[in-house]
Protein backbone atom coordinates (compact mmCIF):
# COMPACT_ATOMS: atom_id res chain seq x y z
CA UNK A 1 91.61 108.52 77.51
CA UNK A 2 92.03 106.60 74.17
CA UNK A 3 89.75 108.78 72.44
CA UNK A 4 91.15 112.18 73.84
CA UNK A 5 94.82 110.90 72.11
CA UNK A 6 92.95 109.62 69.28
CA UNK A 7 91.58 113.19 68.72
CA UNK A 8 94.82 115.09 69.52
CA UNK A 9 96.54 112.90 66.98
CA UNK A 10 93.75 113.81 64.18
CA UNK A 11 93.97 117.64 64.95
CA UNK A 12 97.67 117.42 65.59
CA UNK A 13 98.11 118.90 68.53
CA UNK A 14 100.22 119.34 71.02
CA UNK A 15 99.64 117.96 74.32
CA UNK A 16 100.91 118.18 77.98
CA UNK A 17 100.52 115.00 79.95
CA UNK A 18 101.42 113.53 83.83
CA UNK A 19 102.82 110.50 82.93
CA UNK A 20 103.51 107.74 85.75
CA UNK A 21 106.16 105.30 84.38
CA UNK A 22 106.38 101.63 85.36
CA UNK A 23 108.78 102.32 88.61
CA UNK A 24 105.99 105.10 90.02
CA UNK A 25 107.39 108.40 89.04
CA UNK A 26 105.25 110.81 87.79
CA UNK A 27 107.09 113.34 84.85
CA UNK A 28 105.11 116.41 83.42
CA UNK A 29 105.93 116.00 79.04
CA UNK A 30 104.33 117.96 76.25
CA UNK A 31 103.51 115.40 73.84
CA UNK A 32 102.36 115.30 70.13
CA UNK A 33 100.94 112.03 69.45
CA UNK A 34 102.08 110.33 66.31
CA UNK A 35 100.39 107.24 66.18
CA UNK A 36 98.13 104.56 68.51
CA UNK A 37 98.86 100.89 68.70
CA UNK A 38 96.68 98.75 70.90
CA UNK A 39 96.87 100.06 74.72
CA UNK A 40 100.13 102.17 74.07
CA UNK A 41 101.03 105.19 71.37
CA UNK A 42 103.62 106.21 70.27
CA UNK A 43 104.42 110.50 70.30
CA UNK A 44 107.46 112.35 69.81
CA UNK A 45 108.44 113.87 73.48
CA UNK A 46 109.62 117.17 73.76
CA UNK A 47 110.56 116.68 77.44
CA UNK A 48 113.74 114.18 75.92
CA UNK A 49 113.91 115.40 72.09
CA UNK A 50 112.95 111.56 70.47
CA UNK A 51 110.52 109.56 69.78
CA UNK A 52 108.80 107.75 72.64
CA UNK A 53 106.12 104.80 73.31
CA UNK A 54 103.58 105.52 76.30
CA UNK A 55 101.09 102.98 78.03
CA UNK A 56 98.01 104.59 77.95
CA UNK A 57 97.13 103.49 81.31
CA UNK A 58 99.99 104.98 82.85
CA UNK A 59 98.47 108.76 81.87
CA UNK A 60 97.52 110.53 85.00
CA UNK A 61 96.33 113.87 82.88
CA UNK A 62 95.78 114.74 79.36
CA UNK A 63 95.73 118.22 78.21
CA UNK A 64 95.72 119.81 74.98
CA UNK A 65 98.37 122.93 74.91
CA UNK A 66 96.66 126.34 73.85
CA UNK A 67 98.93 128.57 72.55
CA UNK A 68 97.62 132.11 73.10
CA UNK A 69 99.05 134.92 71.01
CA UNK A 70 100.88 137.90 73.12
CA UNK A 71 99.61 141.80 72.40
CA UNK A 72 102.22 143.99 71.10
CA UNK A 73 102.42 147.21 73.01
């Protein structure tokens, strides 16, 4: 999983994650990872609009978001 941020945070992406916090519930965030520390990183959260820290081992899913470009008819 380390890696995966790792990488998102060199290509700058933004991510969508299932995150289990430390009392068991599970929240759906899209993520962009700023920077890794040890077992947690730090990303800015767009589910609460600041700056967050997240365990690493409290990530359920990792997914890079692809944003697809719409045809204009």
């Amino acid at each position: 999983m380390r890696i995966n941020i790792l990488k998102s945070m060199q290509l700058n992406q933004i991510v969508e994650m299932i995150y289990m916090n430390n009392n068991g519930e599970i929240s759906k965030r899209k993520v962009k990872v700023l920077s890794v520390e040890g077992n947690t990183f730090k990303a800015y959260c767009f589910l609460r609009n600041t700056k967050r820290t997240f365990k690493i081992e409290n990530i359920l899913a990792f997914v890079p978001v692809i944003q697809k470009e719409r045809d204009v008819v």
